[in-house]
N, C-alpha and C. Protein backbone atom coordinates (compact mmCIF):
# COMPACT_ATOMS: atom_id res chain seq x y z
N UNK A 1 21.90 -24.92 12.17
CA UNK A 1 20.82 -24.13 12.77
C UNK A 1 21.36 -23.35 13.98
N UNK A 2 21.12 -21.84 13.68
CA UNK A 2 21.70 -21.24 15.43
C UNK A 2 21.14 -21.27 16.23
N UNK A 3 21.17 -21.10 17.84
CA UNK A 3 20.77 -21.71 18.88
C UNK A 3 19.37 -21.12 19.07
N UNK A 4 19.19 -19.92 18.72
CA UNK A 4 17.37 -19.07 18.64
C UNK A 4 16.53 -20.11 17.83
N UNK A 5 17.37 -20.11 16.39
CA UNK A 5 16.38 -20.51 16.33
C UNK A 5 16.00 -21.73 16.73
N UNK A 6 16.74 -22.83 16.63
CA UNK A 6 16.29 -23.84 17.48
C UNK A 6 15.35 -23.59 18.43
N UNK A 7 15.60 -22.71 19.32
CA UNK A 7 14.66 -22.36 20.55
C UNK A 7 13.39 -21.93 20.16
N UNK A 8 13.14 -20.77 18.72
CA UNK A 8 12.00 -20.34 18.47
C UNK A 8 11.29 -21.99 17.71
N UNK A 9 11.68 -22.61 16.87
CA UNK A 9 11.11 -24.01 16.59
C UNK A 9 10.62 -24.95 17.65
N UNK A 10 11.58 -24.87 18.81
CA UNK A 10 11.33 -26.02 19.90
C UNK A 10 9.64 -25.41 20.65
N UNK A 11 10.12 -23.82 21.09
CA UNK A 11 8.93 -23.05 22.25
C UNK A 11 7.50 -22.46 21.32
N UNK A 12 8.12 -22.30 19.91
CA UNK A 12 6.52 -22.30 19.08
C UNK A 12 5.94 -20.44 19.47
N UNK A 13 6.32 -19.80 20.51
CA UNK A 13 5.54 -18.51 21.19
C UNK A 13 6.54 -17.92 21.20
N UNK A 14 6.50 -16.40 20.67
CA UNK A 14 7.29 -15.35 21.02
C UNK A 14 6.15 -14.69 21.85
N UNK A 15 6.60 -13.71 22.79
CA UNK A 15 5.53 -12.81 23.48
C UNK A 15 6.17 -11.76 23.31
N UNK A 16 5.03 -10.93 22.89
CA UNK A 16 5.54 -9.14 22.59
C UNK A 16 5.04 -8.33 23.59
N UNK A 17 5.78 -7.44 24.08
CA UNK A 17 5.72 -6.10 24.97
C UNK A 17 5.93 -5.22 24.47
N UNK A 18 4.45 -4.42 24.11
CA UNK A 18 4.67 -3.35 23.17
C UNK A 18 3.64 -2.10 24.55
N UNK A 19 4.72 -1.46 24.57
CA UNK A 19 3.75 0.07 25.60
C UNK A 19 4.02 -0.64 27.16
N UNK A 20 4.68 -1.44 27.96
CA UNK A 20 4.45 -2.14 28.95
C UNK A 20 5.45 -0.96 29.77
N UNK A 21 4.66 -0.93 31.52
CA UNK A 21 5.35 0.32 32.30
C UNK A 21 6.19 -0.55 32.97
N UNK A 22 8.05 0.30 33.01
CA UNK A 22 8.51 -0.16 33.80
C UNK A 22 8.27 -1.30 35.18
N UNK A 23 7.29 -0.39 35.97
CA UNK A 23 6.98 -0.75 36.78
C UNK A 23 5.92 -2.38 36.84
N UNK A 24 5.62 -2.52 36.23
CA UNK A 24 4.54 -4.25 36.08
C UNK A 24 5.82 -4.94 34.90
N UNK A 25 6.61 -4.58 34.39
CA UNK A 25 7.75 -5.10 33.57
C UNK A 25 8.06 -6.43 34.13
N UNK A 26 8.65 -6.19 35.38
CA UNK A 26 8.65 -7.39 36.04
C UNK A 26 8.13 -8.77 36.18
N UNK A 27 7.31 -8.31 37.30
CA UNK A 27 5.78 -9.17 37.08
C UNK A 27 5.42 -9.85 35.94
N UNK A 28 5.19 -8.97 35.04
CA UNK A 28 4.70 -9.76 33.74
C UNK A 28 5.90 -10.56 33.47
N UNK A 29 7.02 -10.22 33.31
CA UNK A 29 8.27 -11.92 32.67
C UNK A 29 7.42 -13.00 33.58
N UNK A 30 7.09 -12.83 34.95
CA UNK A 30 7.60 -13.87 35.46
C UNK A 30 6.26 -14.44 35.20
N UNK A 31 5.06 -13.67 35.54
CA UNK A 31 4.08 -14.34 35.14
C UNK A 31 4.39 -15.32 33.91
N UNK A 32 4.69 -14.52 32.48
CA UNK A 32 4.72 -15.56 30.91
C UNK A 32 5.47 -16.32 31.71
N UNK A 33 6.81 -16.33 32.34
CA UNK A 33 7.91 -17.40 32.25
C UNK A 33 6.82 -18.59 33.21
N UNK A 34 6.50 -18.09 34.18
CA UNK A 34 5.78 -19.12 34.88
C UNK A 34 4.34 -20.07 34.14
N UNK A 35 3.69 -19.42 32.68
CA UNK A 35 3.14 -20.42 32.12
C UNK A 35 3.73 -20.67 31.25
N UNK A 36 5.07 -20.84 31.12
CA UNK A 36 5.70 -21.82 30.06
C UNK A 36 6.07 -20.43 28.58
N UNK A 37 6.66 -19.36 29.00
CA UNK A 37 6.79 -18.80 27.77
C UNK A 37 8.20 -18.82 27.55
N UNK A 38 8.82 -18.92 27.05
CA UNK A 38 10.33 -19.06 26.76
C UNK A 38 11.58 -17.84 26.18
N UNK A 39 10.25 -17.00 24.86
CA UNK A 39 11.04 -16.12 24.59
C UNK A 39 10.20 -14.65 24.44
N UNK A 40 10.33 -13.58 24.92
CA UNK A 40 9.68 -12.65 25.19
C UNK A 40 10.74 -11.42 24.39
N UNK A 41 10.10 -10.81 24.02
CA UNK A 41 10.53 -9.66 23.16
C UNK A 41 10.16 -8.09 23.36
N UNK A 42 10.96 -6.92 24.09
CA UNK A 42 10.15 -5.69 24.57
C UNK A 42 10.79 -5.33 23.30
N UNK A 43 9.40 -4.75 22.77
CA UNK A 43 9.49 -3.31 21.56
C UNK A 43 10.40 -2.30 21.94
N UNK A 44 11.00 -1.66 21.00
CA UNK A 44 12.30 -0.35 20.92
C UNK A 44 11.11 0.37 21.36
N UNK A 45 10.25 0.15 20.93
CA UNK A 45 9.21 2.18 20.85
C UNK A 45 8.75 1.86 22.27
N UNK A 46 8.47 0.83 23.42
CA UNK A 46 8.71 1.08 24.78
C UNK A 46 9.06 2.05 25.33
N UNK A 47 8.74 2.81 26.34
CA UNK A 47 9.73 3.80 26.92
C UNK A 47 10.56 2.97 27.88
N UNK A 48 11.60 3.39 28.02
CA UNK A 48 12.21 2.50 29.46
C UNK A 48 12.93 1.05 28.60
N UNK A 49 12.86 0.76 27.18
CA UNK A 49 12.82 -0.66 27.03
C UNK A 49 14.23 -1.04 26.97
N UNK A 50 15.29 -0.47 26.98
CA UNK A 50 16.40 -0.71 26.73
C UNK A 50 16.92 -1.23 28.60
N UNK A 51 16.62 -0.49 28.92
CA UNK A 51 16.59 -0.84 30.41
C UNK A 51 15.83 -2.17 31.15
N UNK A 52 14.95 -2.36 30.20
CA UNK A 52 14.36 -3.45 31.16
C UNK A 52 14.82 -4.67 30.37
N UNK A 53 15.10 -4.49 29.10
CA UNK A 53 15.98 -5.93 28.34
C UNK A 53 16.94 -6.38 29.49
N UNK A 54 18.01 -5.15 30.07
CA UNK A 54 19.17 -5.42 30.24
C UNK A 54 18.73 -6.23 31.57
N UNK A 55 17.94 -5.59 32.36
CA UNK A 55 17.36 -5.82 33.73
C UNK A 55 16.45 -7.61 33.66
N UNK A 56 15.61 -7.54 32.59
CA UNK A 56 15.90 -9.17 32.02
C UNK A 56 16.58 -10.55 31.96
N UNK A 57 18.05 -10.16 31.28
CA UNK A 57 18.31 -10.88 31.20
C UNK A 57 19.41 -10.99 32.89
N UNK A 58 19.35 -10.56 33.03
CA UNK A 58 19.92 -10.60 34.88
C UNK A 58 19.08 -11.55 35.67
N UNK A 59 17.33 -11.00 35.71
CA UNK A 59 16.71 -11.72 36.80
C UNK A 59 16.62 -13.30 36.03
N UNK A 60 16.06 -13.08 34.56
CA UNK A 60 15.51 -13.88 34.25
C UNK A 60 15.91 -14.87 33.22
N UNK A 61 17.43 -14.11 32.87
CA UNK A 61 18.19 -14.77 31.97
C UNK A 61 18.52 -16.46 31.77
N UNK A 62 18.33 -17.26 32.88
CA UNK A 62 18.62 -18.64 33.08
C UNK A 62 17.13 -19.07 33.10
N UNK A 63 15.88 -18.48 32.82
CA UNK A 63 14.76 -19.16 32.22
C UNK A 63 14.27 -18.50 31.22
N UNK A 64 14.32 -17.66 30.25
CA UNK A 64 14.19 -17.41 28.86
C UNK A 64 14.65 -16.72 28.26
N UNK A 65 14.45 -16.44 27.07
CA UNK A 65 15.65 -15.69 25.97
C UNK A 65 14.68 -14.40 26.08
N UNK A 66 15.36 -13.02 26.37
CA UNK A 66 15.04 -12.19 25.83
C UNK A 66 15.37 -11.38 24.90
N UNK A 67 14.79 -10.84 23.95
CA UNK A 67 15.00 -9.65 22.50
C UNK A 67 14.55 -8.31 22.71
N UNK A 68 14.79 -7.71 21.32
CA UNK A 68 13.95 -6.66 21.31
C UNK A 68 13.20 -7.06 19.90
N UNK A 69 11.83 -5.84 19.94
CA UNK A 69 11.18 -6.32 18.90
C UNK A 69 11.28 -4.47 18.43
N UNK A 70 10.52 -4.07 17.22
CA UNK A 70 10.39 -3.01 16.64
C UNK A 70 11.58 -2.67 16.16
N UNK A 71 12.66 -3.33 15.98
CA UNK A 71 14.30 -2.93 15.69
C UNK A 71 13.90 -2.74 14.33
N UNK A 72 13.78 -1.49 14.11
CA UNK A 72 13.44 -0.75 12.54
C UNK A 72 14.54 -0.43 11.84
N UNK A 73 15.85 -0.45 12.34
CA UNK A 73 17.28 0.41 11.99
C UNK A 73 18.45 -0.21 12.70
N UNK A 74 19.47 -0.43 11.99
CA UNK A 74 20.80 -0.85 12.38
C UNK A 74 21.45 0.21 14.46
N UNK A 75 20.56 1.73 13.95
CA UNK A 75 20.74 2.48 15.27
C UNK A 75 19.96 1.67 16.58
N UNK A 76 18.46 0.80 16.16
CA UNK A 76 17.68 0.72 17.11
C UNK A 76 18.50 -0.88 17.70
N UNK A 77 19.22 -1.57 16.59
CA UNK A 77 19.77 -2.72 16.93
C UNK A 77 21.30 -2.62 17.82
N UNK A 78 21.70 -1.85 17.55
CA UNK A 78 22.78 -1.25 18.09
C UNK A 78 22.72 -1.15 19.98
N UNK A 79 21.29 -0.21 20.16
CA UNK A 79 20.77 -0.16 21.65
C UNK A 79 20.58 -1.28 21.98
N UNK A 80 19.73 -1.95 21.52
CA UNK A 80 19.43 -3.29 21.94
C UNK A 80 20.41 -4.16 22.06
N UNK A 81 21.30 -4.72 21.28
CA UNK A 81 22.39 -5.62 21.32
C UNK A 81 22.84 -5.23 22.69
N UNK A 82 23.32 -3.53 22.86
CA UNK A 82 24.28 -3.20 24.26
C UNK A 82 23.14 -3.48 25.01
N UNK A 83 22.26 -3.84 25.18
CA UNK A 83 21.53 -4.16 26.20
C UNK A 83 20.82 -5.16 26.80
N UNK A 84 21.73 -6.25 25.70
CA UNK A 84 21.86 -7.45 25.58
C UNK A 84 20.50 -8.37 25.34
N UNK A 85 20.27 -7.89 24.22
CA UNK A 85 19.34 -8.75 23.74
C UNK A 85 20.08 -9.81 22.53
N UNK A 86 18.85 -10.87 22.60
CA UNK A 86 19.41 -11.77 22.41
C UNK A 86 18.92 -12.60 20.55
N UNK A 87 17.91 -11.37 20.62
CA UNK A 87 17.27 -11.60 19.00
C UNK A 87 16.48 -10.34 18.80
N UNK A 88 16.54 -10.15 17.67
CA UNK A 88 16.01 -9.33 17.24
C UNK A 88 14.94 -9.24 16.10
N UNK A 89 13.67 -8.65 16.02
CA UNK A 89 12.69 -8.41 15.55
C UNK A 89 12.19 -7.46 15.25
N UNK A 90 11.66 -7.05 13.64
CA UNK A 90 11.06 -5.85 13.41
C UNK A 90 9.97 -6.12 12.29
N UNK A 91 9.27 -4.82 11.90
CA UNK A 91 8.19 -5.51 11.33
C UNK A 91 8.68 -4.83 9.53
N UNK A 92 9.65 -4.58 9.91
CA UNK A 92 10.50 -4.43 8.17
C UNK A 92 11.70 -5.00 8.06
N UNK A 93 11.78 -5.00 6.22
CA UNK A 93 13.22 -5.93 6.16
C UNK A 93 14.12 -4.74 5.83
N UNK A 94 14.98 -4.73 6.57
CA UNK A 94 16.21 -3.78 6.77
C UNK A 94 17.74 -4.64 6.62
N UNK A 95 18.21 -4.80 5.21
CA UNK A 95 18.99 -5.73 5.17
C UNK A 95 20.61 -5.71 5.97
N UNK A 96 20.35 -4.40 6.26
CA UNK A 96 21.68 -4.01 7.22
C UNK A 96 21.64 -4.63 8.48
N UNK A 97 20.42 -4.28 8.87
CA UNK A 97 20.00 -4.89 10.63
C UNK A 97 20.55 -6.39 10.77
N UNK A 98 20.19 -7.30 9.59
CA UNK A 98 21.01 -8.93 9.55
C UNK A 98 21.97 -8.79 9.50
N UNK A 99 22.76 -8.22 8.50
CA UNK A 99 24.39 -8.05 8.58
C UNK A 99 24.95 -7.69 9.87
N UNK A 100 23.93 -6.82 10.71
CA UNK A 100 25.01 -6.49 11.91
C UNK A 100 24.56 -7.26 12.55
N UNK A 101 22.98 -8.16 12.54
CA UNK A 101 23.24 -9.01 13.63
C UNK A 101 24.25 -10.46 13.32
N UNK A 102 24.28 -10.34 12.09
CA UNK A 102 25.14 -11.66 11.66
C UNK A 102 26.84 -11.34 12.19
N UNK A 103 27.17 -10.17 12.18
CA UNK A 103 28.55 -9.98 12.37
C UNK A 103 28.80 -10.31 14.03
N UNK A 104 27.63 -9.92 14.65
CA UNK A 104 27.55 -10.07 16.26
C UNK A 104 27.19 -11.83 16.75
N UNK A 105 26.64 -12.64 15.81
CA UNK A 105 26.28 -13.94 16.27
C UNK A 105 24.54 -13.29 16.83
N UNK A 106 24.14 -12.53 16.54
CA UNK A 106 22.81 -12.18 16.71
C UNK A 106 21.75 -12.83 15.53
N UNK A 107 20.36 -13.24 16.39
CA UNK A 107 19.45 -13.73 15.49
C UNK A 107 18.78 -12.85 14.91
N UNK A 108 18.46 -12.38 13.91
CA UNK A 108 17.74 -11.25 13.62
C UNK A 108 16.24 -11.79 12.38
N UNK A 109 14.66 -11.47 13.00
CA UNK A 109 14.24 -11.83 12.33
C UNK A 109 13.12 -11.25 11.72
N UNK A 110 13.24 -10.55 10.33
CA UNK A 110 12.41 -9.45 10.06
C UNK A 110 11.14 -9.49 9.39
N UNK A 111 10.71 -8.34 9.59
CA UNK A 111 9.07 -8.53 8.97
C UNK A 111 8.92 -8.42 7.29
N UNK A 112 8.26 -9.43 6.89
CA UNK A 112 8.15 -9.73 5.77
C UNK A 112 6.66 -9.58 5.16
N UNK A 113 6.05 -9.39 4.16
CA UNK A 113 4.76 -10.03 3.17
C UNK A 113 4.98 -10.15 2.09
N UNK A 114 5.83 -10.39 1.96
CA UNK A 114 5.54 -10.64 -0.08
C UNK A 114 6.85 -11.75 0.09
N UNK A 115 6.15 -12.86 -0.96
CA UNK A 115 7.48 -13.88 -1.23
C UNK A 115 8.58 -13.30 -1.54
N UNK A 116 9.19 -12.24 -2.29
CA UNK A 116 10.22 -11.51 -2.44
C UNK A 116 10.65 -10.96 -1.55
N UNK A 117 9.82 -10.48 -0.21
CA UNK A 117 11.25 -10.06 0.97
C UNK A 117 11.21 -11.44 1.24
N UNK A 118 10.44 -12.50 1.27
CA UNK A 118 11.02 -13.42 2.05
C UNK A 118 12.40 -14.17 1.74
N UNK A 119 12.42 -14.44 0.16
CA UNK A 119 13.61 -14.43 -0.13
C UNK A 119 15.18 -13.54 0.03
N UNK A 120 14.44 -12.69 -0.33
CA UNK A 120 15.57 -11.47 0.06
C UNK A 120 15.77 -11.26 1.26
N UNK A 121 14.85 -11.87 2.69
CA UNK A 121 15.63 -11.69 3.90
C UNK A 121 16.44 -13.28 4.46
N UNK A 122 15.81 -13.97 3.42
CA UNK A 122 16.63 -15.46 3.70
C UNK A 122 17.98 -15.29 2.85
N UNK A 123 18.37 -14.86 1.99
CA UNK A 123 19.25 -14.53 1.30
C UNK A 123 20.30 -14.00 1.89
N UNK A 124 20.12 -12.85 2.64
CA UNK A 124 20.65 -11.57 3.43
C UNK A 124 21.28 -12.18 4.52
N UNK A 125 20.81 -13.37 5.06
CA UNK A 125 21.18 -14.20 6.53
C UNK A 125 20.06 -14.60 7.40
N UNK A 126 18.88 -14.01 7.04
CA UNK A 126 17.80 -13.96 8.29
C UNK A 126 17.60 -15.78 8.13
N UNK A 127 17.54 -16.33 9.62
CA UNK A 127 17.47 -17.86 9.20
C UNK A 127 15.96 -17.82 9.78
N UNK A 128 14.81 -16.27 10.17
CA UNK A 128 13.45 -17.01 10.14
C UNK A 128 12.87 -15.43 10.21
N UNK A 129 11.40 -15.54 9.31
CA UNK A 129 11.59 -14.56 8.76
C UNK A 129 9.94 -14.16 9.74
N UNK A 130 9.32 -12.92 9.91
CA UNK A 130 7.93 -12.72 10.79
C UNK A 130 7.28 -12.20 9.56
N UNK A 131 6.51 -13.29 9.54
CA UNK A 131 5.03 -12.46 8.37
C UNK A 131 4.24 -11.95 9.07
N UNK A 132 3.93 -10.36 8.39
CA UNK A 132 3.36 -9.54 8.92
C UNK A 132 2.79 -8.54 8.12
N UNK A 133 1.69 -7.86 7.94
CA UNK A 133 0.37 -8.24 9.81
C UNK A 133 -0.46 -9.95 8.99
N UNK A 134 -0.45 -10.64 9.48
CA UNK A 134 -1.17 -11.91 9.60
C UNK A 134 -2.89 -11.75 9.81
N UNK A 135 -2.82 -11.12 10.78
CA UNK A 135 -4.27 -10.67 11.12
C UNK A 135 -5.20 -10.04 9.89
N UNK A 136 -4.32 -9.40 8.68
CA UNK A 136 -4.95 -8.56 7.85
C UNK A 136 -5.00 -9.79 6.63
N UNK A 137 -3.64 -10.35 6.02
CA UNK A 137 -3.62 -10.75 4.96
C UNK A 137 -4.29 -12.64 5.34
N UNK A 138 -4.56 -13.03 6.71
CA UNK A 138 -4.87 -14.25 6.85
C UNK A 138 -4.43 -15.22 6.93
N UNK A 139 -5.34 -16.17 7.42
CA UNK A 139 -3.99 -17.90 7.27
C UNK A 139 -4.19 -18.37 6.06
N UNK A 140 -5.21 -18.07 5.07
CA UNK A 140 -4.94 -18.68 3.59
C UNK A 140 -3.93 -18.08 2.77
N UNK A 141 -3.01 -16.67 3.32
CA UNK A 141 -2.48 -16.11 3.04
C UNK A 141 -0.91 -16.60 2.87
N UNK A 142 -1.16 -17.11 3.82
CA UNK A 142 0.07 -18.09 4.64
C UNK A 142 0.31 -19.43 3.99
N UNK A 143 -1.11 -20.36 4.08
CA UNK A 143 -0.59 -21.49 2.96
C UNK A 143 -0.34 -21.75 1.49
N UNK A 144 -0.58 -20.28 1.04
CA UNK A 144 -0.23 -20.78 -0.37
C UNK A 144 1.30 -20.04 -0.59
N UNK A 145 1.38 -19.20 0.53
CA UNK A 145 3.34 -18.98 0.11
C UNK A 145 3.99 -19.86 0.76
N UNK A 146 3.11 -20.91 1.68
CA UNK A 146 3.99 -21.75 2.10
C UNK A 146 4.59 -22.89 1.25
N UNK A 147 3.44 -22.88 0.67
CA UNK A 147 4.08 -24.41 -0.75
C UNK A 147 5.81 -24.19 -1.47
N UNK A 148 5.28 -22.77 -1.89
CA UNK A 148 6.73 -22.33 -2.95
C UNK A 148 7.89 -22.11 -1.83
N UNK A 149 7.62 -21.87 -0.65
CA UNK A 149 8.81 -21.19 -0.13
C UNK A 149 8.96 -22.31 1.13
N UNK A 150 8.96 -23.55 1.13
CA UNK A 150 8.88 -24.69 2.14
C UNK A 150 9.85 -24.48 3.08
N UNK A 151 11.07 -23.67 2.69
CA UNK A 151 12.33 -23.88 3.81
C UNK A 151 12.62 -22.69 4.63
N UNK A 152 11.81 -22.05 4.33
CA UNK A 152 12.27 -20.44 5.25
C UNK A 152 11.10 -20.77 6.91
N UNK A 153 11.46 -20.64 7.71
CA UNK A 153 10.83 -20.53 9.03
C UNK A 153 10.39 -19.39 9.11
N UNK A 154 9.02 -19.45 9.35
CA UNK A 154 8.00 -18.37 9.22
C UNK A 154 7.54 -18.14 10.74
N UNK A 155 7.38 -16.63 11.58
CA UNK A 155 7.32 -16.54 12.43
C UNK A 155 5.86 -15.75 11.76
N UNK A 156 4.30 -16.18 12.20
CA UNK A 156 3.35 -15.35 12.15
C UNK A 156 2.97 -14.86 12.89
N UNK A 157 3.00 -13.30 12.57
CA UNK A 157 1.74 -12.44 13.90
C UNK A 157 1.41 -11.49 13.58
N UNK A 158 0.07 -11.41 13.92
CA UNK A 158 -1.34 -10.87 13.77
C UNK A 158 -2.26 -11.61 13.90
N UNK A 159 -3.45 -11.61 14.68
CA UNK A 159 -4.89 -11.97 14.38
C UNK A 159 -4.20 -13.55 15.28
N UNK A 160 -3.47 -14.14 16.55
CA UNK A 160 -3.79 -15.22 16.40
C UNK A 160 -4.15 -15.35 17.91
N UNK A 161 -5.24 -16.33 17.89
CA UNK A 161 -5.97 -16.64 19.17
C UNK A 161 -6.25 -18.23 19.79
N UNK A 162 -6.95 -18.20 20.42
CA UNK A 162 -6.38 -19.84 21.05
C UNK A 162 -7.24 -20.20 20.21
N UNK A 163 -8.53 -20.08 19.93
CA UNK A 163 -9.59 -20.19 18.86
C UNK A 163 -8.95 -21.38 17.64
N UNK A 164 -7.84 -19.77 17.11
CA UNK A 164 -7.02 -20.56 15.91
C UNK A 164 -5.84 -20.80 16.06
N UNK A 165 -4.96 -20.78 16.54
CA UNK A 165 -3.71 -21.02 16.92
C UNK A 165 -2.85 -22.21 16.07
N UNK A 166 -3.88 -23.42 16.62
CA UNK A 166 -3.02 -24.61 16.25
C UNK A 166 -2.86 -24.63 14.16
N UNK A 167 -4.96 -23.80 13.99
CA UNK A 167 -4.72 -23.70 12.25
C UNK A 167 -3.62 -22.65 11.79
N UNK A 168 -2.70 -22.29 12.56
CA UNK A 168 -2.05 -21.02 11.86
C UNK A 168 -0.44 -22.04 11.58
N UNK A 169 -0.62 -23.09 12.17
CA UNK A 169 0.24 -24.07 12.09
C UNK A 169 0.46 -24.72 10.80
N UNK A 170 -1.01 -25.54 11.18
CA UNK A 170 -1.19 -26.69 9.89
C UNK A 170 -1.26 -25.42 8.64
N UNK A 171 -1.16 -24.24 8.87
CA UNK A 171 -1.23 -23.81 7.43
C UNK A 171 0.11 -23.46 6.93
N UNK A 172 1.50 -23.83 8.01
CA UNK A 172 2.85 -23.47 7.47
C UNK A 172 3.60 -22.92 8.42
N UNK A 173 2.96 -22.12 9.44
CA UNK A 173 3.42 -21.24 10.30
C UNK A 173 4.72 -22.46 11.51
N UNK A 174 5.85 -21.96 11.62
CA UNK A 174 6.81 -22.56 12.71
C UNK A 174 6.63 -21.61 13.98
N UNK A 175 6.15 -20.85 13.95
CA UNK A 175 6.10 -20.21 15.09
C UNK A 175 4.96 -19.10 15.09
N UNK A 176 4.62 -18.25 16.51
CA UNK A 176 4.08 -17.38 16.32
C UNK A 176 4.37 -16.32 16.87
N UNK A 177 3.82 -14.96 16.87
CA UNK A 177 4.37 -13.44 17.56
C UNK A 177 3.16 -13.35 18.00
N UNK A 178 2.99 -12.94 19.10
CA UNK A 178 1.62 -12.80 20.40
C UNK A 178 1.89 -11.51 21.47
N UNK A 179 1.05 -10.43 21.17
CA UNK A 179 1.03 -9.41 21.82
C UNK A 179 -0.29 -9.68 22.49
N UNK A 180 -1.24 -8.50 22.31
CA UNK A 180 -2.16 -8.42 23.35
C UNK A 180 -3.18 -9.62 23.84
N UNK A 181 -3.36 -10.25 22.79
CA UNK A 181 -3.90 -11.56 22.59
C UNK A 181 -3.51 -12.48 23.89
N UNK A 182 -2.09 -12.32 24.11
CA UNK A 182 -1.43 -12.86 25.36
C UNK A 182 -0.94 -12.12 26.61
N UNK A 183 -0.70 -11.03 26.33
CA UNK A 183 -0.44 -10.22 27.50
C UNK A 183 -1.12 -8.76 27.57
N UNK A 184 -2.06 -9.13 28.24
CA UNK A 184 -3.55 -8.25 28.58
C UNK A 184 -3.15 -7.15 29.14
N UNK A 185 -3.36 -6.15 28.67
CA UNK A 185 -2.70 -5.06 29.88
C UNK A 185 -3.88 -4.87 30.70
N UNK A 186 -4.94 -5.17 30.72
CA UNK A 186 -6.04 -4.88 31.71
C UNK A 186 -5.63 -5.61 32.90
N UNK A 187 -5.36 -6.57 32.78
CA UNK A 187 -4.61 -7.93 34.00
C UNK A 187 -3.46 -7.42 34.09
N UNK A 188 -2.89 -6.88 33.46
CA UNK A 188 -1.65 -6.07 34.29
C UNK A 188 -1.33 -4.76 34.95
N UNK A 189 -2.26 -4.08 34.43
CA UNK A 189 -2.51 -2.82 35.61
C UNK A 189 -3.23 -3.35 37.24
N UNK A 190 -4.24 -4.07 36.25
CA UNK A 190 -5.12 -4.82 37.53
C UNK A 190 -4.32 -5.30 38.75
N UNK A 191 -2.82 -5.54 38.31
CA UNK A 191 -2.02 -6.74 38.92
C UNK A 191 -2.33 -8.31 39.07
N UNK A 192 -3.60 -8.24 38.05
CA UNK A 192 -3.66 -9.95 37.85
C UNK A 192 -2.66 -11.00 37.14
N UNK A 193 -1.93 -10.86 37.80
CA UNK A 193 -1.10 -11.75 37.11
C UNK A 193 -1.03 -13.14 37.01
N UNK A 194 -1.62 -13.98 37.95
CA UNK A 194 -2.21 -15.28 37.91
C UNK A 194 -3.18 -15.56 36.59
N UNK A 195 -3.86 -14.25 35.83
CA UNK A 195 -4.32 -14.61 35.04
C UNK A 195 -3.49 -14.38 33.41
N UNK A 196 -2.51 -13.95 33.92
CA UNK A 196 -1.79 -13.75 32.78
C UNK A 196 -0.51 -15.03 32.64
N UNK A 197 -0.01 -15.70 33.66
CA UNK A 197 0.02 -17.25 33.52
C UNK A 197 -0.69 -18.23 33.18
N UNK A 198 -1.93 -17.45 33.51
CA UNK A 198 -3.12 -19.06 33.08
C UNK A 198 -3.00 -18.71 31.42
N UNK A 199 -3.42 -17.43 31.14
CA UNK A 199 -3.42 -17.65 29.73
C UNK A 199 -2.11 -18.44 28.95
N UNK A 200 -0.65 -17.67 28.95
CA UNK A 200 0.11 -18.15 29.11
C UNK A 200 0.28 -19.81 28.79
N UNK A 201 -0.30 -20.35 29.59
CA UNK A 201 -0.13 -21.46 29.83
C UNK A 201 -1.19 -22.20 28.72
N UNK A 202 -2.52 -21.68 28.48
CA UNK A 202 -3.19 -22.42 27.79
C UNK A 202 -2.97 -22.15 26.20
N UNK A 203 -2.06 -20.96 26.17
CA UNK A 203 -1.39 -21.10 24.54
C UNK A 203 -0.32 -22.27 24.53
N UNK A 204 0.59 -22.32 25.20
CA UNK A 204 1.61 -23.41 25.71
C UNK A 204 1.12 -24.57 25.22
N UNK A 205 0.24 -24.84 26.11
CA UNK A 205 -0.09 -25.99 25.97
C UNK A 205 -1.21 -26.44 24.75
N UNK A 206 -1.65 -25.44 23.75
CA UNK A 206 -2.04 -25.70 22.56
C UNK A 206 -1.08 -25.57 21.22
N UNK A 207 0.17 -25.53 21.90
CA UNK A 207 1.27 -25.33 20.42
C UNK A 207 2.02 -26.44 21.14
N UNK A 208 1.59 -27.40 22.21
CA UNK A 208 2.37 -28.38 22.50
C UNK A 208 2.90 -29.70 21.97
N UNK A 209 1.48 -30.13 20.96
CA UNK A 209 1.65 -31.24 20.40
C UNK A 209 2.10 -31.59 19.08
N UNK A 210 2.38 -29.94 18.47
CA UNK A 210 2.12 -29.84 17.02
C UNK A 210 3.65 -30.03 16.31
């Protein structure tokens, strides 16, 4: 098992930064890191995002793993890697993007829906694969490809809330992908960031026991 994923199995939460301004970039790591988030992921289509990975893993590198997410193309993985990310995520299977992250010791883990990419990105190298959108196709969606396909690590996101969280589990799910659901941009323009730890924290601590 390589060391991500271990980490994505152990921490259960990816957090996505998709549209986030330079400027509250900050703030927000430390807020997630401060309720317990571990691995945080800024989207390629970010403006600024290549810059704030790198700026990442500097402040914040010795308390969580950061990636990029939206890595659509071997070009978008390329930026990201030099900018030292540390996994990679997109919401298509691009079988090149594994090969180069496999040649680099990079985790790379792509977006899947149909049991056939899932195989074909477990095949390719991906050791965990993001079903996606979740929110559309559901969590019953989820347990019945979970039966046939028991060994692939399934990262779900779409549609998940503290509501349902823990059922997106018991239905197969090893992990999950959490954008706005978890990082509010209303509380972050606001500069509430105390409330963007509390949330933070009360996903944490509902993927704690499972």
């Amino acid at each position: 098992m390589s060391e991500m994923l271990d980490k994505l199995l152990e921490h259960k939460i990816v957090a996505i930064l998709r549209g986030i301004e330079d400027r509250h970039a900050d703030n927000t790591a430390r807020a997630l890191i401060d309720g317990g988030i571990r691995l945080m992921e800024i989207t390629m289509n970010t403006e600024g995002a290549t810059r704030m990975i790198e700026r990442w893993r500097t402040l914040f590198g010795s308390e969580a793993f950061i990636g990029a997410g939206t890595v659509i193309d071997v070009e978008a993985a390329e930026m990201a890697v030099a900018a030292g990310a540390q996994f990679l995520i997109s919401p298509n299977l691009d079988e090149a993007v594994i090969a180069y992250g496999q040649e680099r010791g990079i985790a790379v883990w792509p977006g899947v829906m149909t049991p056939t990419e899932m195989v074909k990105a477990w095949k390719a190298g991906a050791d965990a694969v993001k079903l996606f959108p979740m929110g559309t196709l559901g969590i019953g969606y989820l347990k019945e490809i979970r039966a046939p396909l028991a060994n692939i690590p399934i990262i779900a996101t779409g549609g998940v809330d503290l509501h349902n969280i823990k059922e997106y589990f018991h239905a197969g799910a090893n992990a999950v992908g959490m954008g706005g659901k978890l990082v509010q941009m209303d509380w972050i323009k606001e500069g509430k960031f105390e409330l963007v730890t509390e949330r933070a924290r009360a996903f944490v601590d509902a993927v704690h026991d499972l």
